[in-house]
Protein backbone atom coordinates (compact mmCIF):
# COMPACT_ATOMS: atom_id res chain seq x y z
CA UNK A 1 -13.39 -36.61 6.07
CA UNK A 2 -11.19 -35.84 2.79
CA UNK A 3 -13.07 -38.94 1.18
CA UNK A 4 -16.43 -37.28 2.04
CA UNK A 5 -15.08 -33.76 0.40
CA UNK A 6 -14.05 -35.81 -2.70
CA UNK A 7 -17.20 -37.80 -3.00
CA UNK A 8 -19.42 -34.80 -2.47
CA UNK A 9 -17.23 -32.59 -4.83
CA UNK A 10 -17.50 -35.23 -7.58
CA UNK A 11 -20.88 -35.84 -6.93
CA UNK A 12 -21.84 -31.76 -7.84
CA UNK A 13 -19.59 -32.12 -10.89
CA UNK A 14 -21.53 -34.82 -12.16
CA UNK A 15 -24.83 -33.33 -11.16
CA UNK A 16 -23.68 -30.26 -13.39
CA UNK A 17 -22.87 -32.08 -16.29
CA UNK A 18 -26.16 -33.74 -16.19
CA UNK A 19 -28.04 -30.20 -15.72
CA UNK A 20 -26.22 -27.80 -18.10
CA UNK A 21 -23.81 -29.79 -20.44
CA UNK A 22 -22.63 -26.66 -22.17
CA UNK A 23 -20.53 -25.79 -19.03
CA UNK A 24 -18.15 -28.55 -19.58
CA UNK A 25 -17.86 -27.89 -23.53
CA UNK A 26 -15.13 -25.61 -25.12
CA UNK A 27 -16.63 -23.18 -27.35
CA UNK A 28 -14.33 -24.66 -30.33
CA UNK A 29 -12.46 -23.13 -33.34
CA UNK A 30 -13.53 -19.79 -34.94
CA UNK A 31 -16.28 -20.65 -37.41
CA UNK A 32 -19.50 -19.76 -39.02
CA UNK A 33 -22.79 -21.17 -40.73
CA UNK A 34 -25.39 -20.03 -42.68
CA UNK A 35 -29.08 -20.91 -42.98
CA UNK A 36 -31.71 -19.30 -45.38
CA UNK A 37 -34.84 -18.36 -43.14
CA UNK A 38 -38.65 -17.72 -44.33
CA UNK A 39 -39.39 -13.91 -45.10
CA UNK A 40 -39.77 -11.73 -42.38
CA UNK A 41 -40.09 -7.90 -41.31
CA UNK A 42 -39.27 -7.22 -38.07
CA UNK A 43 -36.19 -8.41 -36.00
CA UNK A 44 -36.23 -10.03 -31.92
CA UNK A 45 -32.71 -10.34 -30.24
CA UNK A 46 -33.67 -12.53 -27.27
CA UNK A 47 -29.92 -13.20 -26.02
CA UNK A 48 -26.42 -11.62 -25.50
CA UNK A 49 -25.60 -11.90 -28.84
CA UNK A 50 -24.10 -8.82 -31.58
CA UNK A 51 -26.65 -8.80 -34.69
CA UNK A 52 -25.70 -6.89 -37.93
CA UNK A 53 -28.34 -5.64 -40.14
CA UNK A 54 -27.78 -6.11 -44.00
CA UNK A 55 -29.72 -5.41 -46.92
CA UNK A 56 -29.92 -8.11 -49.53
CA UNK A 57 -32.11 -10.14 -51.90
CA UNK A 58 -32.44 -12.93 -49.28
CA UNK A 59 -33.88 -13.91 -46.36
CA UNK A 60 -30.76 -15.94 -44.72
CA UNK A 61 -28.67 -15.74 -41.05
CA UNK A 62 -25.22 -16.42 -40.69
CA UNK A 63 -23.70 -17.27 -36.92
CA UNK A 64 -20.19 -16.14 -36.19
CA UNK A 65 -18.43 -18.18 -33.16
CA UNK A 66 -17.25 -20.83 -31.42
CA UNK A 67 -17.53 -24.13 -33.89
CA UNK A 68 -19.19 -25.74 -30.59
CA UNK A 69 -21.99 -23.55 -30.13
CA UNK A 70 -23.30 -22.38 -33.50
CA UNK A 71 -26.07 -24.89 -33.56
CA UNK A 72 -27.73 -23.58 -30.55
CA UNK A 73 -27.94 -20.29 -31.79
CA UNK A 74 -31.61 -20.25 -32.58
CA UNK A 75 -33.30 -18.55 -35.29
CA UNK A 76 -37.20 -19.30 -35.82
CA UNK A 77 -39.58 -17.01 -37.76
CA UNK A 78 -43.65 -16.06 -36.18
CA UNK A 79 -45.97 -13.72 -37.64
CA UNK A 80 -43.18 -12.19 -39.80
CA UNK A 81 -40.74 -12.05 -36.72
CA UNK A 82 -37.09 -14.06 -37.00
CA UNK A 83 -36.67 -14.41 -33.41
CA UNK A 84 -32.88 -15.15 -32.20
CA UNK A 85 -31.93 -16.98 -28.98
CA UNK A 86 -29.12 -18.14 -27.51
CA UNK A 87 -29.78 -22.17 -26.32
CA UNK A 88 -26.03 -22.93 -25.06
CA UNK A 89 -25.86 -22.98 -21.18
CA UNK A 90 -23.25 -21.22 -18.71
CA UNK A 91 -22.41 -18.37 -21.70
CA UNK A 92 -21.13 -16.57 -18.43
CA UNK A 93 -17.83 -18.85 -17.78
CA UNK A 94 -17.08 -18.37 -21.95
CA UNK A 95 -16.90 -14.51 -21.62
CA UNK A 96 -15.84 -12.02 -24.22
CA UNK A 97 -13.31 -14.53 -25.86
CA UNK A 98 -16.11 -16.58 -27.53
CA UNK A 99 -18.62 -14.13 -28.34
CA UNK A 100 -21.27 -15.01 -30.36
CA UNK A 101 -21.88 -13.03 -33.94
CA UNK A 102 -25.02 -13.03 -36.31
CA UNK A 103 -25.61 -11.47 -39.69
CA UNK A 104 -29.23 -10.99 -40.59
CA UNK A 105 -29.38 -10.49 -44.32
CA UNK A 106 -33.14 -9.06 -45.56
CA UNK A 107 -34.41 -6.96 -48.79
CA UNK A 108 -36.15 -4.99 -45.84
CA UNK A 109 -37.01 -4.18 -42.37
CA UNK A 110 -39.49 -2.67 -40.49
CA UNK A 111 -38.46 -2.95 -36.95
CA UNK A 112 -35.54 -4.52 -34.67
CA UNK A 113 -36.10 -5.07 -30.98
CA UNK A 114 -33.33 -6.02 -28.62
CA UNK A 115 -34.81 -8.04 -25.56
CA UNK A 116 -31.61 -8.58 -24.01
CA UNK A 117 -28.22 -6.85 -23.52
CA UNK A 118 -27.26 -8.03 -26.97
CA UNK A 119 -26.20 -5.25 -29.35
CA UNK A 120 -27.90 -4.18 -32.74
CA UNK A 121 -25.70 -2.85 -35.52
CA UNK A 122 -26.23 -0.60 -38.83
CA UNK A 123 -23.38 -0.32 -41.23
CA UNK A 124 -22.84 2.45 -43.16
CA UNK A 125 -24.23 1.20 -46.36
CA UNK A 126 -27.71 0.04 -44.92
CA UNK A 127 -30.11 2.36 -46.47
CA UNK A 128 -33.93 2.02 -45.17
CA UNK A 129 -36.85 4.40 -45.84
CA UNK A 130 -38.43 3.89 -42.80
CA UNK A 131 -36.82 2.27 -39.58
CA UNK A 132 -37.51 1.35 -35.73
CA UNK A 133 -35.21 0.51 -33.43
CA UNK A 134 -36.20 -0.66 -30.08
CA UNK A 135 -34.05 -1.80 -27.08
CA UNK A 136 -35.01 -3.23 -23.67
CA UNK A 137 -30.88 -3.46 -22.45
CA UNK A 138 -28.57 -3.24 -25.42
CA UNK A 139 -26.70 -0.60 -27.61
CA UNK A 140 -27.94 0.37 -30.68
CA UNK A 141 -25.30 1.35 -32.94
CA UNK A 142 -26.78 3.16 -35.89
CA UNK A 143 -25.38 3.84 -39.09
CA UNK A 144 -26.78 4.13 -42.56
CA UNK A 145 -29.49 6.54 -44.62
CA UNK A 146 -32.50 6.62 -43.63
CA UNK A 147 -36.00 8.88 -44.71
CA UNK A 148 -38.18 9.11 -41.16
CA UNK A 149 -35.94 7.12 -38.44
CA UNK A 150 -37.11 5.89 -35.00
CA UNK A 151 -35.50 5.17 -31.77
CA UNK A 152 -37.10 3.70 -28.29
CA UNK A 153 -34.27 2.49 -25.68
CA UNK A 154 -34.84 1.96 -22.09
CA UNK A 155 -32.57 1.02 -19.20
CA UNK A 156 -29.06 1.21 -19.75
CA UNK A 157 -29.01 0.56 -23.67
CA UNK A 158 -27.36 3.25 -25.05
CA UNK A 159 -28.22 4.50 -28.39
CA UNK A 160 -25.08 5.81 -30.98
CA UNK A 161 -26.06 7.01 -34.52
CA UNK A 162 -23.26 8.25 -36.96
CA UNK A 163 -25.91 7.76 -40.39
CA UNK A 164 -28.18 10.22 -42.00
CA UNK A 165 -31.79 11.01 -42.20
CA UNK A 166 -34.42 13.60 -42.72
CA UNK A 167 -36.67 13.06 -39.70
CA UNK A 168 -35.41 11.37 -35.95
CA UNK A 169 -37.69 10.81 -33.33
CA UNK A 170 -35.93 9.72 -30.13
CA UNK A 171 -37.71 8.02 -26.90
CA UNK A 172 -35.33 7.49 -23.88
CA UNK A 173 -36.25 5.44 -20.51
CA UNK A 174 -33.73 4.65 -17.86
CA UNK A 175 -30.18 5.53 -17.69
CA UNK A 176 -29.35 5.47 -21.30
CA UNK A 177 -27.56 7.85 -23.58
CA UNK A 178 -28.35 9.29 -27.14
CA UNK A 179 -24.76 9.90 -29.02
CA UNK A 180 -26.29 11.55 -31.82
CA UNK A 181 -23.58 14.12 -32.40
CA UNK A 182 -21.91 12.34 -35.78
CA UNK A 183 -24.82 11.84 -37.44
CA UNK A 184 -26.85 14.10 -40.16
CA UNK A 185 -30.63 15.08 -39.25
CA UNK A 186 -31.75 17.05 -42.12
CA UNK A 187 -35.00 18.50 -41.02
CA UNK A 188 -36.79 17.67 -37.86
CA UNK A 189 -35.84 15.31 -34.26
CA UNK A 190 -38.19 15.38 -31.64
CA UNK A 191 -36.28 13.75 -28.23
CA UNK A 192 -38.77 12.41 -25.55
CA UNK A 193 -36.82 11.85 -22.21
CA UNK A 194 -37.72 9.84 -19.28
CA UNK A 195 -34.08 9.07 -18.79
CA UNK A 196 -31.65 10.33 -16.03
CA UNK A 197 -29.12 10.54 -18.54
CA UNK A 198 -28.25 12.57 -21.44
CA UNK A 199 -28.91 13.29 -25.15
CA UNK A 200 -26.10 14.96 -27.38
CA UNK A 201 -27.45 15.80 -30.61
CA UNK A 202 -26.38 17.77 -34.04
CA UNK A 203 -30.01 19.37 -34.53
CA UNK A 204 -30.97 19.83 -38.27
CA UNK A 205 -29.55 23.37 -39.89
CA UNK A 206 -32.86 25.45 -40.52
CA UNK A 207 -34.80 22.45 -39.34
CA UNK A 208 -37.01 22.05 -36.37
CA UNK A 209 -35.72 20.90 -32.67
CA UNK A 210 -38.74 19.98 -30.57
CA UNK A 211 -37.96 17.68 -26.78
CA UNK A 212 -40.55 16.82 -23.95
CA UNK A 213 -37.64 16.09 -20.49
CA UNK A 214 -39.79 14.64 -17.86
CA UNK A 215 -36.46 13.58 -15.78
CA UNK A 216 -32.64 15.26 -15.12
CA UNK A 217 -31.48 13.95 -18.39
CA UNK A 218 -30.28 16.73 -20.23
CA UNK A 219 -29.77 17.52 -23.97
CA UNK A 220 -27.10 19.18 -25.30
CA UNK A 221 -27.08 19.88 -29.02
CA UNK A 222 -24.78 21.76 -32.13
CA UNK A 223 -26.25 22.78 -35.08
CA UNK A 224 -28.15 25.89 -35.71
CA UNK A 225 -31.85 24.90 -36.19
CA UNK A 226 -34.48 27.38 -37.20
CA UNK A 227 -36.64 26.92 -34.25
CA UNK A 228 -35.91 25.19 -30.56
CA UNK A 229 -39.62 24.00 -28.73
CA UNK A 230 -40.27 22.23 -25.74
CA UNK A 231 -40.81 21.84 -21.98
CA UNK A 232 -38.89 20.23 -18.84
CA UNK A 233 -40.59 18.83 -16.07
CA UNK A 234 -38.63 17.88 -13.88
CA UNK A 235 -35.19 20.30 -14.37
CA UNK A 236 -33.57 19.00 -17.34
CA UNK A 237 -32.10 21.39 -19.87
CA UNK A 238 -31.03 21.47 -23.34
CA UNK A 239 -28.43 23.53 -23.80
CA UNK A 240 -26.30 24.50 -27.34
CA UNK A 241 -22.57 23.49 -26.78
């Protein structure tokens, strides 16, 4: 009987290696590479991976991560879209240790959409006229000057922005939060919520505060804007704190 348990236990080990390779490779030494990329506009996060926004004359990506597993960290460009994916198998047994990092360097962007619980960052020298960020699972961490800026997040993606900019419109679906409290709107936000959870806002000083609540989620804002409008549908409130 213990020869059978042996046999049978080498026999899954083997059919594993054959199946998903990756789970039997060590992520490898801290490293990075870079790779210039054909011009794009809009950014798609297809995989758990943090992505960094940068402004700069070109087009390139640079990977951040285990030596092992950069080269499976796909990056592919369609219709002016650099789609990212992750291609290395059994990411799970890796966890946080080897995380995997990308830098997307553009002279501009349109739009960045997160399909996956991978994270999109702004930092605070990112300066964009006009900007949407979309998120189907991960955090959107927003810094940075923008003129008109737009948000759309939905399940449990939360949404943090600590930048500036004149005009904010916000779209919430799910459970996810808006921390919005650190950053600068200077004239209008409108806030859409479909989300159980809550907004927390710094409305614009002698600017206009306009929200449509069709769940709980509530809104609670500082500031002292020069007009509040809006409806709740469904007993959500926005409150001044």
């Amino acid at each position: 009987m213990k020869h059978i348990l042996i046999f049978v236990a080498a026999a899954i080990v083997i059919s594993c290696n054959k199946s998903s390779p990756d789970c039997f490779k060590k992520a490898g030494a801290d490293s990075n590479i870079e790779r210039v990329v054909t011009p794009f506009k809009v950014v798609q996060l297809d995989a758990n991976i943090e992505v960094t926004l940068v402004k700069g004359a070109e087009y390139k990506v640079q990977i951040f991560g285990g030596a092992n597993l950069l080269e499976k960290v796909t990056r592919s460009v369609e219709s002016s879209t650099l789609i990212i994916d992750n291609d290395n198998s059994c990411n799970f047994v890796r966890g946080y240790d080897h995380k995997l990092k990308v830098t997307v360097t553009a002279p501009d962007f349109d739009k960045v959409i997160t399909n996956s619980v991978g994270s999109i960052i702004t930092n605070a020298d990112f300066i964009q006229d006009t900007m949407f960020f979309s998120s189907e699972g991960g955090d959107m961490i927003i810094n940075g000057n923008y003129s008109e800026l737009k948000t759309s997040s939905h399940g449990n993606g939360n949404v943090y922005f600590k930048g500036t900019t004149n005009m904010m419109y916000v779209f919430m679906n799910g459970t996810n939060y808006l921390y919005a409290e650190e950053g600068t709107i200077t004239n209008y936000v409108f806030i859409e919520s479909v989300s159980l959870a809550d907004a927390y806002i710094t409305a614009p000083t002698n600017g206009t505060f306009e929200y449509h609540l069709w769940k709980t989620g509530n809104v609670y804002y500082k500031g002292d804007p020069a007009s509040v409008n809006g409806k709740s549908e469904k007993g959500g409130i926005v409150m001044k704190k």
